[in-house]
Protein backbone atom coordinates (compact mmCIF):
# COMPACT_ATOMS: atom_id res chain seq x y z
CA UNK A 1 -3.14 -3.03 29.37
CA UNK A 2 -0.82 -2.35 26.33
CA UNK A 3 2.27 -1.40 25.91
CA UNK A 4 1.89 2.03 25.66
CA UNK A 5 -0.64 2.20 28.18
CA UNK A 6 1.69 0.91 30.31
CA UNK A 7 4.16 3.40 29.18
CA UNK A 8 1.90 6.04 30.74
CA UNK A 9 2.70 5.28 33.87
CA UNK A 10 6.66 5.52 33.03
CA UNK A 11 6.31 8.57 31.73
CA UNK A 12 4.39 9.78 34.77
CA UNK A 13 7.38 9.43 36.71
CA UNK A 14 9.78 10.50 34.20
CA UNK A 15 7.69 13.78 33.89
CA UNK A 16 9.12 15.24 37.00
CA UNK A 17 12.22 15.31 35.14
CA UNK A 18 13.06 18.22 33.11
CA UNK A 19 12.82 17.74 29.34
CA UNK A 20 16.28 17.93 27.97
CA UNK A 21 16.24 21.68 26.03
CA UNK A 22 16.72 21.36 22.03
CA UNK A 23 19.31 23.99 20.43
CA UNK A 24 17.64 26.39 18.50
CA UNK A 25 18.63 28.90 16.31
CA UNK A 26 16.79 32.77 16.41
CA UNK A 27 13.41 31.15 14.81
CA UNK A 28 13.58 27.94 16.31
CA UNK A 29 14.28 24.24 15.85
CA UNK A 30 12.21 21.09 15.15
CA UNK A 31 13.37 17.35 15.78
CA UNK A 32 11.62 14.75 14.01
CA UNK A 33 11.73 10.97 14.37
CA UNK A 34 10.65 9.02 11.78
CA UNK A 35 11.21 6.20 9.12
CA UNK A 36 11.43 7.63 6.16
CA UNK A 37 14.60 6.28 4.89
CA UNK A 38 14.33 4.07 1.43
CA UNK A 39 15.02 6.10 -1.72
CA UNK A 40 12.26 7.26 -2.42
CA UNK A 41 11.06 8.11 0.74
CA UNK A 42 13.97 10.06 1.54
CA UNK A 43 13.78 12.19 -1.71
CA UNK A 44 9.77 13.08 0.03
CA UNK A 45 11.18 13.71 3.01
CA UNK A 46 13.60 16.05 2.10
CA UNK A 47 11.01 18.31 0.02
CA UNK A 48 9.55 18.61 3.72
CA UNK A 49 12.71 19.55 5.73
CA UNK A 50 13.97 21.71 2.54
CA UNK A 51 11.05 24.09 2.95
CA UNK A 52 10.43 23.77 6.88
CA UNK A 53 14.40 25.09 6.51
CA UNK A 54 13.57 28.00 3.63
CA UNK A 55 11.03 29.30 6.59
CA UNK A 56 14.60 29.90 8.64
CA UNK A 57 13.66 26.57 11.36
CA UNK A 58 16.25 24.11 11.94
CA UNK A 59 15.57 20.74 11.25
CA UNK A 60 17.14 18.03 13.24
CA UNK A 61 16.10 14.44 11.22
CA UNK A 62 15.79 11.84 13.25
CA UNK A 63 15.54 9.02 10.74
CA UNK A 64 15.42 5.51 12.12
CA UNK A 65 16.00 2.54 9.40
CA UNK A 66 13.85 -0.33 9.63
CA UNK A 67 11.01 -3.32 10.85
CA UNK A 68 8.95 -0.74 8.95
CA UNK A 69 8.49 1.44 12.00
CA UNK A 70 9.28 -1.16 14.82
CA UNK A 71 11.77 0.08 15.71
CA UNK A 72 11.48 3.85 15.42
CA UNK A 73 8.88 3.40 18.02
CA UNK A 74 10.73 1.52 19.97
CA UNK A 75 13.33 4.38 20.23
CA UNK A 76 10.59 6.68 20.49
CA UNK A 77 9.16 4.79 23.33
CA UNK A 78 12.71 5.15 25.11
CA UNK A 79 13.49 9.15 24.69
CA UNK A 80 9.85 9.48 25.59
CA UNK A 81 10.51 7.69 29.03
CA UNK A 82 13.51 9.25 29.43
CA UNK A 83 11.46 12.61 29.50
CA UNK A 84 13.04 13.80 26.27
CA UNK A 85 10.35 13.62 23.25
CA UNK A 86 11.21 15.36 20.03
CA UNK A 87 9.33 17.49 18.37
CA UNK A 88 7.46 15.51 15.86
CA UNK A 89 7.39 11.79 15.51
CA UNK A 90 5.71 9.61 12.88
CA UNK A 91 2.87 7.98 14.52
CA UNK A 92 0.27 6.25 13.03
CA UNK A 93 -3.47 5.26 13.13
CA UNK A 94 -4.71 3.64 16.96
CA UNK A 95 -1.13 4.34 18.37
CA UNK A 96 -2.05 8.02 18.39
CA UNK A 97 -4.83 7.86 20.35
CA UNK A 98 -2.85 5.71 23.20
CA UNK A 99 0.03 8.32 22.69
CA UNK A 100 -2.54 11.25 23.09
CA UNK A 101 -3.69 9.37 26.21
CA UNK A 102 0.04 9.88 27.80
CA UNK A 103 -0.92 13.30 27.78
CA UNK A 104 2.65 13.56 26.17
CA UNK A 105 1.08 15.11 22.86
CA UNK A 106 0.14 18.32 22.27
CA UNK A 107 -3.71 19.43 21.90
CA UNK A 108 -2.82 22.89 21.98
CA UNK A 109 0.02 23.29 19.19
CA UNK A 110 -2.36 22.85 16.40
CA UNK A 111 -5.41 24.69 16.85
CA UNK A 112 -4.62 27.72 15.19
CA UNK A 113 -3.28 26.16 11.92
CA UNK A 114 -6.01 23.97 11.63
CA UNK A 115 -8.44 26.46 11.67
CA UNK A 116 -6.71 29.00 9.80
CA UNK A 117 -6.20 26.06 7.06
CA UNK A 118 -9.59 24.95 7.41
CA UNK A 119 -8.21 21.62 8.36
CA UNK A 120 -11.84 20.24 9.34
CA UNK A 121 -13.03 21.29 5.70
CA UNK A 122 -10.39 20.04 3.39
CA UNK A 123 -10.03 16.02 5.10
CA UNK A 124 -12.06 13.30 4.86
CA UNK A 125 -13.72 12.30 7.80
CA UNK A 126 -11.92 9.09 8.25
CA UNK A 127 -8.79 10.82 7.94
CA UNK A 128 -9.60 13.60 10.11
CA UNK A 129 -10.25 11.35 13.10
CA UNK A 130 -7.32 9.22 12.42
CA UNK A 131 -5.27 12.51 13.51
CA UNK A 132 -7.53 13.59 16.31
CA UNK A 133 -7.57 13.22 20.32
CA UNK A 134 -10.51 13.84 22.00
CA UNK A 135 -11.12 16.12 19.23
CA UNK A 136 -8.72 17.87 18.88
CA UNK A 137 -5.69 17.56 16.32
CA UNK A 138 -2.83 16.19 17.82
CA UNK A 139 -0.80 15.14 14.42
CA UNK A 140 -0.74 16.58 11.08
CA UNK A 141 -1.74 13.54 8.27
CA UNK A 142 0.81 14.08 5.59
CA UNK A 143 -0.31 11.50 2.58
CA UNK A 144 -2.94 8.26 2.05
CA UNK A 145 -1.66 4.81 1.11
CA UNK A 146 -3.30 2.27 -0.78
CA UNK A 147 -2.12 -1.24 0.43
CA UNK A 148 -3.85 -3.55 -1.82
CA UNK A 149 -1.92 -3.23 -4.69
CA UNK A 150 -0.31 -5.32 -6.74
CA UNK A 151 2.62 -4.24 -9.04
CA UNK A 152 3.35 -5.46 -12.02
CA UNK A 153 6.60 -5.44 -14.99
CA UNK A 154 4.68 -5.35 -18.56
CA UNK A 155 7.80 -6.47 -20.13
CA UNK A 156 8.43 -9.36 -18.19
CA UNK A 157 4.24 -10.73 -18.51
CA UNK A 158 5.49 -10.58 -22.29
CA UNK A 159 8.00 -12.43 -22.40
CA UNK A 160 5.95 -15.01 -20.00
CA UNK A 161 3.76 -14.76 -22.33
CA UNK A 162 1.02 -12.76 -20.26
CA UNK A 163 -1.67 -10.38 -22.19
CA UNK A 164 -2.74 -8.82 -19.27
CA UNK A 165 -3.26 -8.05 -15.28
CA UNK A 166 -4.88 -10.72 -13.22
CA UNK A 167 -8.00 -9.84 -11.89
CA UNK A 168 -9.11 -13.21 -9.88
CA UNK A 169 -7.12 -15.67 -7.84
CA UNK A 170 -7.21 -18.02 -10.91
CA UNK A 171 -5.92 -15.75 -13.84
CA UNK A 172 -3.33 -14.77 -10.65
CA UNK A 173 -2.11 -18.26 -10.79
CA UNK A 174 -1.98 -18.84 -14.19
CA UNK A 175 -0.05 -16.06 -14.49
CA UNK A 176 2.57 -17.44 -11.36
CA UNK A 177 2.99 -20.58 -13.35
CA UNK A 178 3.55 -18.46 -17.07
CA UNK A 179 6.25 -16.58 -15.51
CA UNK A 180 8.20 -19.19 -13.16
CA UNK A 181 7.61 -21.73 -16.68
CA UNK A 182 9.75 -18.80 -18.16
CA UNK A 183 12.24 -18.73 -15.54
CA UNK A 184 11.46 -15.52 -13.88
CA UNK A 185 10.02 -15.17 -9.96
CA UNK A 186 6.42 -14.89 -9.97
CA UNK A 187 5.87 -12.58 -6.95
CA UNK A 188 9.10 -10.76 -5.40
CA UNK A 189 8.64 -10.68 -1.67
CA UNK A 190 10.63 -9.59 1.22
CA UNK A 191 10.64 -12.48 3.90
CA UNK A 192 9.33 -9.59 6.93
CA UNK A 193 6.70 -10.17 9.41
CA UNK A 194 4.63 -6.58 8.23
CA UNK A 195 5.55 -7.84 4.55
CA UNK A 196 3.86 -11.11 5.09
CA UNK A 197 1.03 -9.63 6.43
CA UNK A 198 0.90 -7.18 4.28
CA UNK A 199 0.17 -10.29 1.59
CA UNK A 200 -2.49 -11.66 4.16
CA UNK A 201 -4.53 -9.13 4.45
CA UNK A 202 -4.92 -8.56 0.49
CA UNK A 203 -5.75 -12.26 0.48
CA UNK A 204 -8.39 -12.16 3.47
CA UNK A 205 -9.80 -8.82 1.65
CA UNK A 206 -9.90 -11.10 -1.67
CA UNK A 207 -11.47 -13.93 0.00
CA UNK A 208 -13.70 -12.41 2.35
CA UNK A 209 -14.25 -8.86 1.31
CA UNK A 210 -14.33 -5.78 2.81
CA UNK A 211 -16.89 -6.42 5.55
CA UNK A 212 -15.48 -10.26 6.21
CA UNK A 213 -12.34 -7.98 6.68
CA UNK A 214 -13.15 -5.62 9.19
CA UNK A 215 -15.02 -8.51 11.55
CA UNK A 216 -11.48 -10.29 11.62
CA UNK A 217 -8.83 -7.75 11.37
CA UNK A 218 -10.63 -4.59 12.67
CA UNK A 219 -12.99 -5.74 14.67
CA UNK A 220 -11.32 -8.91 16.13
CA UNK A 221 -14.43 -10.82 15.68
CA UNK A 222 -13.88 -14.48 16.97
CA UNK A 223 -15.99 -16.60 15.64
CA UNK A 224 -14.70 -14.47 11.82
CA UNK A 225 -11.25 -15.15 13.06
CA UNK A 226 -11.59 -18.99 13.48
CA UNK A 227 -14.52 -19.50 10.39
CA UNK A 228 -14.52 -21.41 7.66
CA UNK A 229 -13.73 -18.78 5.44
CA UNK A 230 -10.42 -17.45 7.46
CA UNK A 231 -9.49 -21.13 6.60
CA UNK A 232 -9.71 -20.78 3.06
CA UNK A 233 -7.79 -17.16 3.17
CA UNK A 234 -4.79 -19.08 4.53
CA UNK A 235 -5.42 -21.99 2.18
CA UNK A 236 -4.64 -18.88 -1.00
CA UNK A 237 -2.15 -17.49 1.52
CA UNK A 238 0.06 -20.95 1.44
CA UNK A 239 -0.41 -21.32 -2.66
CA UNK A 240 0.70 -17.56 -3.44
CA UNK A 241 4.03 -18.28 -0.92
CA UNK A 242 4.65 -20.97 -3.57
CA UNK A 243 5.22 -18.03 -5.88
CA UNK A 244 7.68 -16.33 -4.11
CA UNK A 245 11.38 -16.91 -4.22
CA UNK A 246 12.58 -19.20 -1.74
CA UNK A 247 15.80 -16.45 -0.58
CA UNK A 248 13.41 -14.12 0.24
CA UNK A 249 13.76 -14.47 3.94
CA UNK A 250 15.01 -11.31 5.65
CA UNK A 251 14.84 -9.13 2.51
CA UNK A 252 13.61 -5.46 2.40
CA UNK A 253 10.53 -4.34 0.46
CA UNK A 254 12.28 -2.17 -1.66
CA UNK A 255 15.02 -4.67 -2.35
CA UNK A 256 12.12 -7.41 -3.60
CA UNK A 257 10.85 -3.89 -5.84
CA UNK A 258 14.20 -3.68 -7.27
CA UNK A 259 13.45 -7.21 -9.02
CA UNK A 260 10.20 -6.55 -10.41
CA UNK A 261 11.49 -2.96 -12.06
CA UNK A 262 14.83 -4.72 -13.05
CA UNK A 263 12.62 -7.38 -14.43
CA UNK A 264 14.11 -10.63 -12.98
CA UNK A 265 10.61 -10.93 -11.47
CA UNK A 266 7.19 -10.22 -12.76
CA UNK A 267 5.04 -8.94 -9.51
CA UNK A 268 4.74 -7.40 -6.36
CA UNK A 269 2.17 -6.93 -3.62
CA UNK A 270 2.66 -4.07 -2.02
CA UNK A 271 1.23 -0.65 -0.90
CA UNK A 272 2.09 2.48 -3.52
CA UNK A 273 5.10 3.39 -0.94
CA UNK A 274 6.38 0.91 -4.13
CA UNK A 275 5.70 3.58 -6.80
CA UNK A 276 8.26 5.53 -5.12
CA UNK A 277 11.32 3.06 -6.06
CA UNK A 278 9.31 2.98 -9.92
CA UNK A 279 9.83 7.19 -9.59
CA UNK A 280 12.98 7.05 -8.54
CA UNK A 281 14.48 4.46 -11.73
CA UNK A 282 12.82 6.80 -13.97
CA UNK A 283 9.85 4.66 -14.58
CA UNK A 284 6.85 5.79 -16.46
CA UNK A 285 3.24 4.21 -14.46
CA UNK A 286 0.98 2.58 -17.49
CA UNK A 287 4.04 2.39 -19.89
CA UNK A 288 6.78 0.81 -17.85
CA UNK A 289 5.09 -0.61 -15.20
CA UNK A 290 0.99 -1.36 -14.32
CA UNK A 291 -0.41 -0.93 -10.89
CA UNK A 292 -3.73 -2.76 -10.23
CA UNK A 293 -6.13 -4.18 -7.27
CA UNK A 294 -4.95 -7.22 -5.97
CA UNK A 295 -7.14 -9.65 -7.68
CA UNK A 296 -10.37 -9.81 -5.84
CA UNK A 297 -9.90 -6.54 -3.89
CA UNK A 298 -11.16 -3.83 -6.77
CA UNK A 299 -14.23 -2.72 -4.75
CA UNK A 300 -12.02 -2.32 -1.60
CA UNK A 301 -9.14 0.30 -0.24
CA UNK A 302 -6.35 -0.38 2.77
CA UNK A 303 -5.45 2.67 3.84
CA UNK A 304 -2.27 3.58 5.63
CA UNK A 305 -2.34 7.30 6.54
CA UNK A 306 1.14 8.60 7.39
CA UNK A 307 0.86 11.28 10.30
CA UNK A 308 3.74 13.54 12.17
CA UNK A 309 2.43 13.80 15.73
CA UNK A 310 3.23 16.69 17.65
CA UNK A 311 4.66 16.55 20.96
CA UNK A 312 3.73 19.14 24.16
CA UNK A 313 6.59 21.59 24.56
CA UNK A 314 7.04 23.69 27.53
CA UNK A 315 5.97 27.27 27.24
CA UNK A 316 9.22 29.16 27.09
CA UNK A 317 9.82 27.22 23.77
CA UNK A 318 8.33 29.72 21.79
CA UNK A 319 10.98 29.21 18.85
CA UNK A 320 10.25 25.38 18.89
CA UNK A 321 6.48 25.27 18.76
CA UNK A 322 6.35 28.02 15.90
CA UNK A 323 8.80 25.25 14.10
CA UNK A 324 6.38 22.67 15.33
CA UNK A 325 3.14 24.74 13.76
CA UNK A 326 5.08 25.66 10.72
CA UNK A 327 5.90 21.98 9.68
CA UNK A 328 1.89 21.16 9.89
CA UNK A 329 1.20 23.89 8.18
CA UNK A 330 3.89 23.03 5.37
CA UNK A 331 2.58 19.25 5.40
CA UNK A 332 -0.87 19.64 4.66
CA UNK A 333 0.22 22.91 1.95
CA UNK A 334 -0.95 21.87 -1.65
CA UNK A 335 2.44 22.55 -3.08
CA UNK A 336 3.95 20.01 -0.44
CA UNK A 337 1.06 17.47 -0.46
CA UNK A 338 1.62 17.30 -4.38
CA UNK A 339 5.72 17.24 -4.20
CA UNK A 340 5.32 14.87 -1.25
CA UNK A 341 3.20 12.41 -2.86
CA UNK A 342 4.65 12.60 -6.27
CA UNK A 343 7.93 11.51 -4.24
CA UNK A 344 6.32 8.89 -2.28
CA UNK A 345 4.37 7.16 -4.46
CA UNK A 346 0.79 8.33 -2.34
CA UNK A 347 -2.06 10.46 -2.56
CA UNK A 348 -2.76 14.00 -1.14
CA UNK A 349 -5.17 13.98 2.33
CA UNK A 350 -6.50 17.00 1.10
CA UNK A 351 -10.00 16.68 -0.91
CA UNK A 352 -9.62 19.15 -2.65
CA UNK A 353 -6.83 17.64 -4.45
CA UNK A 354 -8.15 14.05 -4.65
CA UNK A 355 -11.19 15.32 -6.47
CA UNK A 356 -9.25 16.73 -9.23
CA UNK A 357 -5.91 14.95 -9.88
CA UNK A 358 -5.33 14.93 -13.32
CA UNK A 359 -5.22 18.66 -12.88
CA UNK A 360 -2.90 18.39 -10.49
CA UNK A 361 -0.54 16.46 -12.55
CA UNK A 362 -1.05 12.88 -10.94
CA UNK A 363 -0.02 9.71 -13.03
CA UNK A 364 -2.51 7.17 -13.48
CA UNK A 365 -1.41 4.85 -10.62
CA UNK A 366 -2.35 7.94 -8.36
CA UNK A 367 -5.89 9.11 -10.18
CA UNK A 368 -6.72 5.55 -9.99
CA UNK A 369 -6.36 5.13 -6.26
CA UNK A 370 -7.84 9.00 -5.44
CA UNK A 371 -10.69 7.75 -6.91
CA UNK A 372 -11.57 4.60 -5.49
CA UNK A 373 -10.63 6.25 -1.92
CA UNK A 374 -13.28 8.74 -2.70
CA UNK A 375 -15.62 6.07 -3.89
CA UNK A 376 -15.05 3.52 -1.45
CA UNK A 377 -15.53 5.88 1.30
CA UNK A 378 -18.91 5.61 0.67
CA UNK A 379 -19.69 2.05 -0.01
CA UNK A 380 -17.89 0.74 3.43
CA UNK A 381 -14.59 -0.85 0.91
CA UNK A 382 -12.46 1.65 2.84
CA UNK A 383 -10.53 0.01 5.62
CA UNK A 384 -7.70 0.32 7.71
CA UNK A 385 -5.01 -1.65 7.03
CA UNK A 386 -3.96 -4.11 10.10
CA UNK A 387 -0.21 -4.61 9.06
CA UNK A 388 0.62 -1.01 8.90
CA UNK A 389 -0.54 -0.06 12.24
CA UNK A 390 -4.06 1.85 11.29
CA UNK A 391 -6.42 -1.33 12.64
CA UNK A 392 -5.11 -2.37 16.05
CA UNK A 393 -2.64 -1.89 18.68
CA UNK A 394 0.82 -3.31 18.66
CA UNK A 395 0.54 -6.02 20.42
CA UNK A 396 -2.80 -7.80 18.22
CA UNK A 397 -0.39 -6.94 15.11
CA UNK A 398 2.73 -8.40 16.86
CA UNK A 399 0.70 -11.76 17.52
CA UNK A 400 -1.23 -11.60 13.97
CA UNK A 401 2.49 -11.20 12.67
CA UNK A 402 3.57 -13.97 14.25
CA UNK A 403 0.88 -16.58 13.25
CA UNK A 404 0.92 -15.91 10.00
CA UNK A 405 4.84 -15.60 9.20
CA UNK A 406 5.03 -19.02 10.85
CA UNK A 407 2.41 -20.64 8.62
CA UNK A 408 3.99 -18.79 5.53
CA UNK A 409 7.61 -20.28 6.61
CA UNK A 410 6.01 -24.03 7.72
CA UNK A 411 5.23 -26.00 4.10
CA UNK A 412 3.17 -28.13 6.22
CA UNK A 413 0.85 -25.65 8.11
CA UNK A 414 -2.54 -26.55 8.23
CA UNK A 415 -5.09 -23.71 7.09
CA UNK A 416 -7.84 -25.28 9.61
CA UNK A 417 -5.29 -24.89 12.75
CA UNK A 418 -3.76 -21.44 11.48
CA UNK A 419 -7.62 -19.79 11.67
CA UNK A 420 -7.71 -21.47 15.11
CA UNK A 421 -4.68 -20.25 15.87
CA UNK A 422 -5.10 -16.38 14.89
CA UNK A 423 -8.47 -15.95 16.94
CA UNK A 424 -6.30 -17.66 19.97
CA UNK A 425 -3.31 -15.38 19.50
CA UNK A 426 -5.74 -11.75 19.26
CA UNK A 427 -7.82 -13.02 22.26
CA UNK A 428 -4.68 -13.32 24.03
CA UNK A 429 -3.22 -10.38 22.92
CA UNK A 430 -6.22 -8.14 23.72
């Protein structure tokens, strides 16, 4: 049983306590939990509560800093057993089916939007069901991530001596060694158990491709998990640590970004959410900075869909639940998907919009990745991403996390023991 399974049976209890009222004003008032709280993630978030407030609601932000999500849920998980939900919370891939399964979120709330939007005609299957209950839509999806990116400071590969991206392991390492030779970091890193993973995955997507991938990290295939080839994904895994800078432990993602753009370092791997901190310094994607596939991951997309789940109100709340519908149908509004993304460094969920997004006044960072979502849909390259919470449940990510931060953080891990490991800590975890 997991751990919100077993919150289920809190909340059962905790149900035949009132739900604490929320103050409205004459329209109502929406409360929503999430954590959305770096630069440019605020500046995206704001576009949403400016025009969820120019449709007279009240918004009541409940931003919660950190673990990159960890702990919003875990505060989450506390109001919710205290019988008093917000609104809207960010909630994300699996985690919103186990939250639908509470029977704390709403199936009801979003009908009419969605099919006055034509919700079911403008999303990709994939994302549609990310968003979904037993059918019906239980959470609004508000942008697509690509994970597998790498980011990278033009200026600094010059100096290094660099001519261009890496697009294998060994033009990768070549490149490490140009630009700590130089005296600059090679990768920027933030020393976080989803950051760390967030590097593994790339590298088992690099070393075992897409469908090596989802056997180990979607599918939780054993005999994948221990294999030969896991092996050699934390053999790269140990040699790109030996890139990073040694203070990294502890640091934030956005933090490690600030490097690259203020070139002291010459890459990052991370998801676009990164673009946003380029947006914000008044970067220029293609002239100031380059985002490409990690090397070895072009014919493959890691997807983190960002979602606002809405939560069951009682009745009477009329005011509340027309805030509640208004917000979804604000988030998945062109204007807002365009604003929102621009802001955040992401690409619309609408298809419309992905199929056309030089039009719609995308950089090239963002046409790029619209396309190979599109294209990758088809071929089977689009997966979920396991350390941003669309692959598994908590606890297989938790004890994923914890195997490989330890063998990032131990210079004499052995790759052999660290496969044998990871297929021991899922099968206990499951």
């Amino acid at each position: 049983m997991n751990a919100i399974s077993r919150l289920a049976t809190v909340i059962s209890l905790a149900s035949l306590f009132p739900l604490s009222a929320l103050a409205a004003d004459s329209k109502g008032s929406v409360e929503v939990v999430h954590w959305w709280t770096s630069g440019g993630e605020k500046a995206a978030v704001d576009v949403l509560k400016a025009q969820v407030e120019k449709d007279g609601f009240t918004w009541k932000d409940g931003a919660v800093a950190g673990g990159g999500g960890s702990t919003a849920m875990t505060v989450l998980k506390s109001r919710a057993v205290a019988g008093n939900p917000p609104g809207v919370a960010q909630i994300k891939g699996p985690d919103i089916q186990e939250w639908g399964s509470t029977g704390l979120l709403s199936t009801d709330t979003l009908k009419d939007v969605a099919k006055a939007e034509n919700w079911d005609g403008l999303l990709s299957p994939k994302v549609a069901n990310t968003v979904k209950y037993e059918g019906d839509y239980v959470a609004v999806p508000v942008n697509i991530h690509r994970v597998n990116w790498l980011w990278i400071n033009p200026a600094v590969f010059k100096k290094a001596g660099i001519d261009k991206a890496p697009t294998t392991l060994e033009e990768f390492y070549a490149a490490g060694d140009k630009l700590k030779a130089a005296g600059f970091i090679a990768l920027a890193h933030g020393g976080q158990p989803w950051q760390d993973s967030t590097v593994f995955e790339d590298v088992v997507l690099s070393v075992m491709g897409p469908e090596g991938y989802k056997k180990a990290l979607v599918d939780l295939d054993q005999k994948t998990l221990s294999g030969p080839e896991m092996a050699k994904a934390f053999t790269e895994l140990k040699k790109i640590t030996g890139y990073m800078d040694p203070n990294r432990a502890g640091r934030d993602w956005n933090i490690a970004a600030a490097d690259v753009i203020g070139g002291k370092a010459g890459m990052q791997m991370m998801g676009d959410w990164a673009k946003s901190e380029w947006t914000a310094a008044k970067k220029v994607a293609g002239k100031d900075y380059q985002c490409v596939p990690f090397p070895g991951t072009d014919k493959a997309f890691t997807y983190n869909i960002d979602s606002l789940a809405v939560f069951k109100l009682k009745a009477d709340r009329k005011g509340d639940i027309a805030a509640q519908q208004d917000l979804a149908k604000v988030a998945l509004g062109k204007d807002f998907q365009k604003v929102f993304s621009i802001n955040k460094g992401s690409i619309p969920v609408r298809t419309d919009m992905l199929n056309d997004m030089s039009a719609e006044g995308f950089d090239s960072c963002a046409q790029a990745s619209a396309k190979d979502f599109l294209a990758d849909e088809k071929t089977g390259g689009l997966q979920p991403s396991m350390a941003h919470n669309m692959a598994t449940s908590l606890a297989v990510q938790g004890a994923i996390f914890d195997v490989v931060t330890n063998f990032m953080n131990d210079k004499d891990a052995d790759p052999a023991k660290a496969s044998a490991q990871l297929a021991s800590a899922v099968k206990a975890a499951q």
